[in-house]
N, C-alpha and C. Protein backbone atom coordinates (compact mmCIF):
# COMPACT_ATOMS: atom_id res chain seq x y z
N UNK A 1 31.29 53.41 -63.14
CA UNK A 1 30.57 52.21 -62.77
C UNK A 1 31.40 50.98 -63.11
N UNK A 2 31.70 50.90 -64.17
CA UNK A 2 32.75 49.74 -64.62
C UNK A 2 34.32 49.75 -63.37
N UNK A 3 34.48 50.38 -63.43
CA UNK A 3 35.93 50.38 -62.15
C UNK A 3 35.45 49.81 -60.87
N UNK A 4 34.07 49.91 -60.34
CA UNK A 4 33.49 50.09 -59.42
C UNK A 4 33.50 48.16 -59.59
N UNK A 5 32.71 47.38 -60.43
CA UNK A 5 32.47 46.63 -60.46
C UNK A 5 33.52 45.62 -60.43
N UNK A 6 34.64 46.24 -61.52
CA UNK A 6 36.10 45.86 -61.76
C UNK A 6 36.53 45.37 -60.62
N UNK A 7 36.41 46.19 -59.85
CA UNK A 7 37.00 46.74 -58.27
C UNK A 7 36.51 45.31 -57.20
N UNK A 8 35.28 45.24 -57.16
CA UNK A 8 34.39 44.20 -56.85
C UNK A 8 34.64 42.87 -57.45
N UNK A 9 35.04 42.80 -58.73
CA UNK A 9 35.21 41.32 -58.60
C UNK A 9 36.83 40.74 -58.39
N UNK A 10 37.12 41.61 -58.02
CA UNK A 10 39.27 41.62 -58.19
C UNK A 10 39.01 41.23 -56.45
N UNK A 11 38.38 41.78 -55.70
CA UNK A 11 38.07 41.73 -54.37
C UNK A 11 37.52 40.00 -54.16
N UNK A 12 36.57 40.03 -55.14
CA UNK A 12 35.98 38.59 -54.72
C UNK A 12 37.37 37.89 -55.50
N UNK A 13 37.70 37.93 -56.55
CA UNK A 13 38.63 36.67 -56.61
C UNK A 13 39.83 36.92 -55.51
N UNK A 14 40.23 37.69 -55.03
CA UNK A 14 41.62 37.22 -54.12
C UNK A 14 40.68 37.03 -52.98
N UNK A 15 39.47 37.24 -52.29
CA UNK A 15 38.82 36.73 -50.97
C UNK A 15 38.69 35.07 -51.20
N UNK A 16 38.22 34.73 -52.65
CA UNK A 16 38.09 33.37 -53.01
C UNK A 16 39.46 32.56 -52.92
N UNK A 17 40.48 32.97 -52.95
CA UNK A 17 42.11 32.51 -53.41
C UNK A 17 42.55 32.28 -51.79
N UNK A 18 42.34 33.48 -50.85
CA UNK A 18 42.17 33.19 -49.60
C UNK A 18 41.39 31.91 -48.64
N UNK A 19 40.21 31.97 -49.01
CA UNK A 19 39.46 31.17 -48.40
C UNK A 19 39.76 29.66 -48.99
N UNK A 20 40.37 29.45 -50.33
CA UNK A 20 40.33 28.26 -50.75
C UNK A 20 41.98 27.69 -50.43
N UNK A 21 42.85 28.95 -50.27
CA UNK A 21 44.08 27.77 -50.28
C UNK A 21 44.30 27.36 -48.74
N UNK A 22 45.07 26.08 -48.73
CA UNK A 22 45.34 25.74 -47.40
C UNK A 22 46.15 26.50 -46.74
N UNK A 23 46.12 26.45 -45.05
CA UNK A 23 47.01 27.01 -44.12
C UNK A 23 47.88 26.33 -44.22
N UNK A 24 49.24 27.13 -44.64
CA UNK A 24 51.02 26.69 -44.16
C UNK A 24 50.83 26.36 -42.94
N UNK A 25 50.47 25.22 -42.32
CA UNK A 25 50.41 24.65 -40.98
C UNK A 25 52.10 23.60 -40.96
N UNK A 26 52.49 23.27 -39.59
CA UNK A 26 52.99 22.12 -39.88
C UNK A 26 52.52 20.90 -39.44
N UNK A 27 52.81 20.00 -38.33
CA UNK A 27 52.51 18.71 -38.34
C UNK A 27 50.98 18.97 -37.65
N UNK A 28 50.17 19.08 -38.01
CA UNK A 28 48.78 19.94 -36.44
C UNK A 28 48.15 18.62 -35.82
N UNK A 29 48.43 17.79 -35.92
CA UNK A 29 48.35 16.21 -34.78
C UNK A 29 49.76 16.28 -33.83
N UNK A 30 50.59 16.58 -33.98
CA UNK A 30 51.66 17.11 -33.23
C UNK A 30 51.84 17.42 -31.60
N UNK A 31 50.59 18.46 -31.23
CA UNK A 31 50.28 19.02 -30.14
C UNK A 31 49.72 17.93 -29.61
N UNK A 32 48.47 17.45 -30.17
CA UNK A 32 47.72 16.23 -29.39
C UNK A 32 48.71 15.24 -28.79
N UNK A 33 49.66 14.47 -29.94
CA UNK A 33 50.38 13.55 -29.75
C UNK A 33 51.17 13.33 -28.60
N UNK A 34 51.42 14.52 -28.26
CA UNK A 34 52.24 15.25 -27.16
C UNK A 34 51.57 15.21 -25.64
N UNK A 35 50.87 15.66 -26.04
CA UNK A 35 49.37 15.50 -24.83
C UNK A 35 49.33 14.03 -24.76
N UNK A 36 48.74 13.51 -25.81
CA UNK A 36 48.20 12.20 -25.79
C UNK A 36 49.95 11.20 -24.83
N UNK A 37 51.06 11.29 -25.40
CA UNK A 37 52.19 10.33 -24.78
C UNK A 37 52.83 10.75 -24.04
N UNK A 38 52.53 11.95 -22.81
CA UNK A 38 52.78 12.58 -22.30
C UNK A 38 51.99 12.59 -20.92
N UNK A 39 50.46 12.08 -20.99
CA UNK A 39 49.71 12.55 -20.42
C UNK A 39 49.21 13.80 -19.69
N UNK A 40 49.78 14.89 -20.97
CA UNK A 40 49.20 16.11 -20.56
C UNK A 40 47.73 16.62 -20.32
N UNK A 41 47.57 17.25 -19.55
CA UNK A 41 45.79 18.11 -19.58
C UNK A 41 45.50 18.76 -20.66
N UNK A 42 46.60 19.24 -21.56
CA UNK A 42 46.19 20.13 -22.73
C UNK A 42 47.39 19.81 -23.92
N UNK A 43 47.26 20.04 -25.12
CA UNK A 43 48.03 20.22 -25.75
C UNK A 43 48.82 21.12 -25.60
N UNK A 44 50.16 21.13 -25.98
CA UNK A 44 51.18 22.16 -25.69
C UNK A 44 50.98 22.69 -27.19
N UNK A 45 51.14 24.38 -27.19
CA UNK A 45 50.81 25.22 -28.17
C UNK A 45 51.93 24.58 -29.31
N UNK A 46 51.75 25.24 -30.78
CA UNK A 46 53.02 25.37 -31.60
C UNK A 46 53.97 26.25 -30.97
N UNK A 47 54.05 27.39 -29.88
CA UNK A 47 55.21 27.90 -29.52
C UNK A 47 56.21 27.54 -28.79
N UNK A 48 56.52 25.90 -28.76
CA UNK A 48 56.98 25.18 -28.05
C UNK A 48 58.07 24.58 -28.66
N UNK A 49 57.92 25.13 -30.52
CA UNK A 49 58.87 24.49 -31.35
C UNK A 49 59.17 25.67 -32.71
N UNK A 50 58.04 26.47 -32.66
CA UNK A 50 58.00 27.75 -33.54
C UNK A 50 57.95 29.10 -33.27
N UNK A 51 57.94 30.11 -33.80
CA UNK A 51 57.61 31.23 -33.57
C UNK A 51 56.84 32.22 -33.62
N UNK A 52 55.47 31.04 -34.33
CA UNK A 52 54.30 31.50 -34.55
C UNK A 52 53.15 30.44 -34.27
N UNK A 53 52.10 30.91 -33.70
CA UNK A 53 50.98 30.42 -33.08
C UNK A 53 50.65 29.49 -34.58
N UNK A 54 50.89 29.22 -35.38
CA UNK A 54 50.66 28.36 -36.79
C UNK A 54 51.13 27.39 -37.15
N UNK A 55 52.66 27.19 -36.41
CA UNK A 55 53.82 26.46 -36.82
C UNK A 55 53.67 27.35 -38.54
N UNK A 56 54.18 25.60 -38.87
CA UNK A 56 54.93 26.40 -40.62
C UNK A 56 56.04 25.45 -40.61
N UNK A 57 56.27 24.62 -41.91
CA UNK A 57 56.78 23.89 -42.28
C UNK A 57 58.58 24.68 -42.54
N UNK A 58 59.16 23.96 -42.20
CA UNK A 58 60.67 24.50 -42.19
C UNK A 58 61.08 25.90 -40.72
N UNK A 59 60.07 25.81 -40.33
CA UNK A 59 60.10 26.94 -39.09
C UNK A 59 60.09 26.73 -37.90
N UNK A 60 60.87 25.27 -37.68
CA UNK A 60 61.23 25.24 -36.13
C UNK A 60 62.51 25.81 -35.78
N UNK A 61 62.49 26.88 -34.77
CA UNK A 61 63.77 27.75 -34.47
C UNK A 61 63.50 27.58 -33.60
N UNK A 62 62.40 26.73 -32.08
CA UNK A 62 62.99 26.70 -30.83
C UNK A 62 64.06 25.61 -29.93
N UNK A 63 64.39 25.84 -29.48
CA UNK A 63 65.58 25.00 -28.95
C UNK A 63 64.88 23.11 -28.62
N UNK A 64 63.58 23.11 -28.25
CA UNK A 64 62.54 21.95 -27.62
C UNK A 64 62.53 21.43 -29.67
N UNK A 65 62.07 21.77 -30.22
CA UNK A 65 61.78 21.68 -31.65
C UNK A 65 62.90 21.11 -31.90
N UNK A 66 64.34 21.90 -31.99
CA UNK A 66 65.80 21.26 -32.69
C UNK A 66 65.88 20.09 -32.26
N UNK A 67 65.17 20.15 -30.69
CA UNK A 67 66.06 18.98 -29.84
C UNK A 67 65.12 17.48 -30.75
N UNK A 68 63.96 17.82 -30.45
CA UNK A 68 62.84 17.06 -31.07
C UNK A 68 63.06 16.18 -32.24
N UNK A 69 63.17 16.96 -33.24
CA UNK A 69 64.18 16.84 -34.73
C UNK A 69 65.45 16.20 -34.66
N UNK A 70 66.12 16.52 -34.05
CA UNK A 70 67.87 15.79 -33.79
C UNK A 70 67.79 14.01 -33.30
N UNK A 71 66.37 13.80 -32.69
CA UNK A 71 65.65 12.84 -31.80
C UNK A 71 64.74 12.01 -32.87
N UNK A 72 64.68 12.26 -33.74
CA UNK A 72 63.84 11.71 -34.80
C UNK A 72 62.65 12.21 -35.40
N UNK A 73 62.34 13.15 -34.48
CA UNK A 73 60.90 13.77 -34.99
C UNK A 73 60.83 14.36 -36.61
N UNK A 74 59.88 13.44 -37.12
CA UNK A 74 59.60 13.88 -39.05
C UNK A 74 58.28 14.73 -38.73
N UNK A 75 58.35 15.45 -39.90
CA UNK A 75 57.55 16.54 -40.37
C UNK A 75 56.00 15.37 -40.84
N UNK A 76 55.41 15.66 -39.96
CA UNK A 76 54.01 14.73 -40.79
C UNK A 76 54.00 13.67 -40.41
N UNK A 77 55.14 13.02 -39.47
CA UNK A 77 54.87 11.33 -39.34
C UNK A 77 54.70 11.38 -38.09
N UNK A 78 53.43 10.86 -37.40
CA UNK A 78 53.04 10.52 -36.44
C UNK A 78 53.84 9.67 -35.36
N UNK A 79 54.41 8.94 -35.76
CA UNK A 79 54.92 7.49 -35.55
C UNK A 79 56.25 7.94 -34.67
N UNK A 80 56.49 9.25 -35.37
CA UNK A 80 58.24 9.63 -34.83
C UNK A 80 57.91 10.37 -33.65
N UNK A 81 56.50 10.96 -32.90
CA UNK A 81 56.22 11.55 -31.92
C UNK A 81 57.09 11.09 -30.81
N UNK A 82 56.33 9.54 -30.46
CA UNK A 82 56.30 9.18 -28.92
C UNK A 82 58.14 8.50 -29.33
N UNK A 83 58.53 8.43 -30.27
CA UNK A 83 60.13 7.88 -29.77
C UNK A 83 61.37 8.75 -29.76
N UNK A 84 60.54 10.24 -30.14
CA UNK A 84 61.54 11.28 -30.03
C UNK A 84 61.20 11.96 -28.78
N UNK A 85 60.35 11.69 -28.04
CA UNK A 85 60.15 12.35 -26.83
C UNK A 85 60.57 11.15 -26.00
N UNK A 86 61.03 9.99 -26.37
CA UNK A 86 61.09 8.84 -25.18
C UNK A 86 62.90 8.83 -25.32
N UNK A 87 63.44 9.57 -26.55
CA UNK A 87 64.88 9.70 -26.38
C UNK A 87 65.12 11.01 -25.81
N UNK A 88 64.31 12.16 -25.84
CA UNK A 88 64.17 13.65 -25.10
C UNK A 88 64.59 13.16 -24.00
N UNK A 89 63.64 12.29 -23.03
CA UNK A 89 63.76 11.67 -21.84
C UNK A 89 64.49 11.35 -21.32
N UNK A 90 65.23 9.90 -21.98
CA UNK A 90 66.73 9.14 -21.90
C UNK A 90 67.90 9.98 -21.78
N UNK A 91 67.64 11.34 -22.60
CA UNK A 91 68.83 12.09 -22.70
C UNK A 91 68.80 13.18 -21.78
N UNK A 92 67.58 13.44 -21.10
CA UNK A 92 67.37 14.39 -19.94
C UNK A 92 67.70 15.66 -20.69
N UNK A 93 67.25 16.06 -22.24
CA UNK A 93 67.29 17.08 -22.77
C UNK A 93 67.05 18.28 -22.00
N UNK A 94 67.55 19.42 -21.24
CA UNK A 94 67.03 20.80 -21.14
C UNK A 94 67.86 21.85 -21.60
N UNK A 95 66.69 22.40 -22.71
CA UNK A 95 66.43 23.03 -23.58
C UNK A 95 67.05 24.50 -22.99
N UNK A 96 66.22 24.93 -21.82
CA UNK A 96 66.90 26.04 -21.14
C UNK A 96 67.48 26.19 -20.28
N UNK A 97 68.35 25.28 -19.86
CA UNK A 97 69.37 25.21 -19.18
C UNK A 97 68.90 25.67 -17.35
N UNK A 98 67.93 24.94 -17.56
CA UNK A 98 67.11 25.54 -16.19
C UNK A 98 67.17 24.70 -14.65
N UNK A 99 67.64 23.47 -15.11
CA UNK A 99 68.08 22.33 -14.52
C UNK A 99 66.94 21.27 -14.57
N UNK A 100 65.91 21.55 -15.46
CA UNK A 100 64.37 20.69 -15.14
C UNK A 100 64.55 20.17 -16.46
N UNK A 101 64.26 19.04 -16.81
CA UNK A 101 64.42 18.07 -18.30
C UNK A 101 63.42 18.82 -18.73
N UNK A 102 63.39 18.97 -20.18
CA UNK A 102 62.30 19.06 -20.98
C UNK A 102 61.01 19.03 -20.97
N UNK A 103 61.03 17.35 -20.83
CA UNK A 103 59.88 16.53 -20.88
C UNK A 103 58.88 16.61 -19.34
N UNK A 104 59.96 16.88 -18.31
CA UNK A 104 59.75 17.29 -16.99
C UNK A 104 58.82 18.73 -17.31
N UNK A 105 59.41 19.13 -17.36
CA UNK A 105 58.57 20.82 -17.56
C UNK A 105 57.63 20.51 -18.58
N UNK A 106 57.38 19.75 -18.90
CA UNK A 106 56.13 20.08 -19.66
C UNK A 106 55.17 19.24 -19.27
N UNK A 107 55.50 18.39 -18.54
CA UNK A 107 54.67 17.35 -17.35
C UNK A 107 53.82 18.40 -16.31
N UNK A 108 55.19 19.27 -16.03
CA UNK A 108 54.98 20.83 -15.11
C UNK A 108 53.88 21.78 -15.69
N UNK A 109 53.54 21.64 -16.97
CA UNK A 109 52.69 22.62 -17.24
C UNK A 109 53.75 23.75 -17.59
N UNK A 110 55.20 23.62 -18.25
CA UNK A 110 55.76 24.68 -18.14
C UNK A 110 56.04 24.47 -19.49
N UNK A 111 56.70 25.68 -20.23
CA UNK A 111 57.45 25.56 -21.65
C UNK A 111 59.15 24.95 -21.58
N UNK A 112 59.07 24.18 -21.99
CA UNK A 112 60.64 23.67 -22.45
C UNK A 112 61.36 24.67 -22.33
N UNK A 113 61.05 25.83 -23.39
CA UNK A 113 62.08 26.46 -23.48
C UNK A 113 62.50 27.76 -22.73
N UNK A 114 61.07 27.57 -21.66
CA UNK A 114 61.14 28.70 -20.30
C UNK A 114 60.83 29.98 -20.94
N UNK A 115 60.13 29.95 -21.84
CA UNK A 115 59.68 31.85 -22.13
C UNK A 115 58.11 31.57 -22.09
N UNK A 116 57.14 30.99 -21.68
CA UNK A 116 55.85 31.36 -21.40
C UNK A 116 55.04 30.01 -20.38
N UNK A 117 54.41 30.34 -20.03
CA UNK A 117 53.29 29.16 -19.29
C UNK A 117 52.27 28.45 -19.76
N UNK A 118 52.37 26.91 -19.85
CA UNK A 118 51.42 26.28 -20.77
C UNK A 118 50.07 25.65 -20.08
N UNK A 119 49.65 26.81 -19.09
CA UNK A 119 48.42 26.72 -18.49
C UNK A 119 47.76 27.84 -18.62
N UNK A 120 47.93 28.36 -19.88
CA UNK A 120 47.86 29.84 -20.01
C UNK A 120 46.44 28.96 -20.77
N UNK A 121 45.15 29.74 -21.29
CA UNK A 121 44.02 29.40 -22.11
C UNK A 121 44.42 28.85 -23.12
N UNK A 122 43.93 28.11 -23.68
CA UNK A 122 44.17 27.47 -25.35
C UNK A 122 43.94 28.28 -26.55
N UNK A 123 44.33 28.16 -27.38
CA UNK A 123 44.65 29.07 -28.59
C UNK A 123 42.91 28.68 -29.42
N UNK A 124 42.55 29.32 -29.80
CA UNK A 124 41.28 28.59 -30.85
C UNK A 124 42.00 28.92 -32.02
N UNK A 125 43.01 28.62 -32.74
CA UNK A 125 43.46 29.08 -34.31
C UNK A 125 44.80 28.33 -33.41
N UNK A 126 45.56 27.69 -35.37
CA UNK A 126 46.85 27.29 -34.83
C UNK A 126 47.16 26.09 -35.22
N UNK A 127 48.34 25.39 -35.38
CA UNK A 127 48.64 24.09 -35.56
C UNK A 127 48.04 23.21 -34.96
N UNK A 128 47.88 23.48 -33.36
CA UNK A 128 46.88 22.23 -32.45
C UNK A 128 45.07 22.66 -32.33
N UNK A 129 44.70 23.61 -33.30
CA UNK A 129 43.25 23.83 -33.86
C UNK A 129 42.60 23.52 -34.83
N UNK A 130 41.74 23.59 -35.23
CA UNK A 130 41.06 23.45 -36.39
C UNK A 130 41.75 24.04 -38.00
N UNK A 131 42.17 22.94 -38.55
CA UNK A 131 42.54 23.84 -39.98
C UNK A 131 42.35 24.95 -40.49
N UNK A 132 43.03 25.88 -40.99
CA UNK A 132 42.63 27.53 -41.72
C UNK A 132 41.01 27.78 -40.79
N UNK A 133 41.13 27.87 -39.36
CA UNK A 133 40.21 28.70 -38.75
C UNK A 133 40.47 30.51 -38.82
N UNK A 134 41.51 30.75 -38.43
CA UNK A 134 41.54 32.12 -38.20
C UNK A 134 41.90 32.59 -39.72
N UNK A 135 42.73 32.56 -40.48
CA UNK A 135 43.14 32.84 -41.83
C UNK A 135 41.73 33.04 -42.64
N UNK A 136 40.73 31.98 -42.28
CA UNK A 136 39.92 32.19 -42.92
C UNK A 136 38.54 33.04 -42.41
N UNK A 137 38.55 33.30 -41.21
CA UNK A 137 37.80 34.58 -40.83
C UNK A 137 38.44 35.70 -41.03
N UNK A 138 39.85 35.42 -40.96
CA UNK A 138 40.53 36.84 -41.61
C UNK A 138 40.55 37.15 -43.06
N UNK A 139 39.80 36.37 -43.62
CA UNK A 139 39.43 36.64 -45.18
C UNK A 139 38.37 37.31 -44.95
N UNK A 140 37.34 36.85 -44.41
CA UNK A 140 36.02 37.22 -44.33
C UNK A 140 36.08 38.41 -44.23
N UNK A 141 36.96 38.83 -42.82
CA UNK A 141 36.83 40.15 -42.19
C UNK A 141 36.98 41.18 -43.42
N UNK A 142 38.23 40.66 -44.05
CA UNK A 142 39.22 41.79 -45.32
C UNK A 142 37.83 41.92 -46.14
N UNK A 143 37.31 40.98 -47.00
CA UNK A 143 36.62 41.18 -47.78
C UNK A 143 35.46 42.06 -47.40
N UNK A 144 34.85 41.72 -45.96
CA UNK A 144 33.26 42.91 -45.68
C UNK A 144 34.18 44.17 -45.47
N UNK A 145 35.55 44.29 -44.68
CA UNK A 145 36.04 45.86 -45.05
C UNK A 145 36.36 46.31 -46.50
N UNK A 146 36.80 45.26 -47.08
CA UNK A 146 37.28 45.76 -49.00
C UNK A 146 36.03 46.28 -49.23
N UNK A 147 34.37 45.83 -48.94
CA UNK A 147 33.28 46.29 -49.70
C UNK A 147 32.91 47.26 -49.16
N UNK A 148 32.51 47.37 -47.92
CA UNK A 148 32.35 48.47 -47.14
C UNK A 148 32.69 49.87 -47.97
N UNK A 149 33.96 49.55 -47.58
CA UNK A 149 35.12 50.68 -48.43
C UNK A 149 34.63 51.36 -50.27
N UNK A 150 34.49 50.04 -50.32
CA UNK A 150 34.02 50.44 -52.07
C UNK A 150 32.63 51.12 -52.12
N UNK A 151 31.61 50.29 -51.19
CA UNK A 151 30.20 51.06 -50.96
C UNK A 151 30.96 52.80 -50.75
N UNK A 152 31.18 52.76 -49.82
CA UNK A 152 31.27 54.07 -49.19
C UNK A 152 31.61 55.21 -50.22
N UNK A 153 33.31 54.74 -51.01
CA UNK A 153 33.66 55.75 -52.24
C UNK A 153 32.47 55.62 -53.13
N UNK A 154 31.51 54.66 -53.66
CA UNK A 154 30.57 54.67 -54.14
C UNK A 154 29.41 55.68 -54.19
N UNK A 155 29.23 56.06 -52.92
CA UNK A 155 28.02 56.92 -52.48
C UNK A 155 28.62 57.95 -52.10
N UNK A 156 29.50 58.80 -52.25
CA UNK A 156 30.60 59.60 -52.16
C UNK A 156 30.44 60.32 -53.48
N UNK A 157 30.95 59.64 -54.34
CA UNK A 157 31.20 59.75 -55.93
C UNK A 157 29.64 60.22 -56.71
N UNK A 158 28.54 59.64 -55.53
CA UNK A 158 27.12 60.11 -56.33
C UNK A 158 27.23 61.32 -55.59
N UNK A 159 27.15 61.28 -54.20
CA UNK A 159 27.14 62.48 -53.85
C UNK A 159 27.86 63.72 -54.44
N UNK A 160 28.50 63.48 -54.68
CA UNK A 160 29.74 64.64 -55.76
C UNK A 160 28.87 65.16 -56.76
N UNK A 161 28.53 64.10 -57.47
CA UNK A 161 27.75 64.06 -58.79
C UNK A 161 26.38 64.86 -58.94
N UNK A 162 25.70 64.72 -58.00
CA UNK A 162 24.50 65.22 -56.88
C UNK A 162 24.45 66.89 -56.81
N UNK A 163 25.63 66.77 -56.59
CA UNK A 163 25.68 68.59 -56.05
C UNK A 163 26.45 69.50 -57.25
């Protein structure tokens, strides 16, 4: 019984450690900004500069991202959005060598860096979503399977006991 309980509260404190720390996001006004000085229909995803639907601070590895960055774009500063995409422009940046500027293709509804389509549905989780949305239903989820699990060896262990 004591292991059992042990077991149970080791579960609730790392579900609690989960749910309370923030998402490694990076800039998540970013996407809008983009939209917004761009006059896009949608925000363009974080996969436009990262390699994960989250971004993540120090984790721009796409070619649109370097270019972005080389252009002035700061981590967190709003301000550096619209004048690193207005030198993207000037410089007729393309990213994938596709013959269409950057900033063009994404006017297009296309990705900069030519590996997906940005008329594809919107992400609900993510740098251009709601803060620790998915991370934190993915706590939820872990924790009702961690108990589940423990119920189950629980009534297992009587049953044993039982017979």
């Amino acid at each position: 019984m004591r292991s059992s309980v042990r077991v149970l509260l080791t579960m609730v404190a790392g579900a609690s450690l989960l749910l309370s720390a923030p998402p490694a996001l990076a800039s998540p006004f970013f996407p809008d900004e983009v939209r917004a000085r761009l006059g896009l229909s949608a925000a363009p995803p974080c996969l436009i500069c990262h390699d994960s639907l989250r971004g993540g601070l120090g984790t721009v590895v796409k070619p649109f991202g370097r270019a972005m960055i080389a252009r002035g774009l700061v981590v967190n500063d709003r301000a550096t959005v619209g004048p690193a995409l207005s030198k993207m422009e000037a410089d007729n940046v393309d990213s994938d060598h596709d013959g269409t500027p950057d900033i063009a293709a994404l006017r297009a509804g296309r990705d900069p860096n030519g590996l997906f389509d940005l008329s594809a549905p919107p992400v609900e989780y993510g740098c251009g979503a709601t803060f620790g949305r998915a991370p934190r239903d993915g706590a939820w989820v872990a924790l009702a399977t961690m108990a589940g699990a423990l119920l189950r060896r629980r009534r297992m262990r009587r049953a044993d006991r039982s017979s």
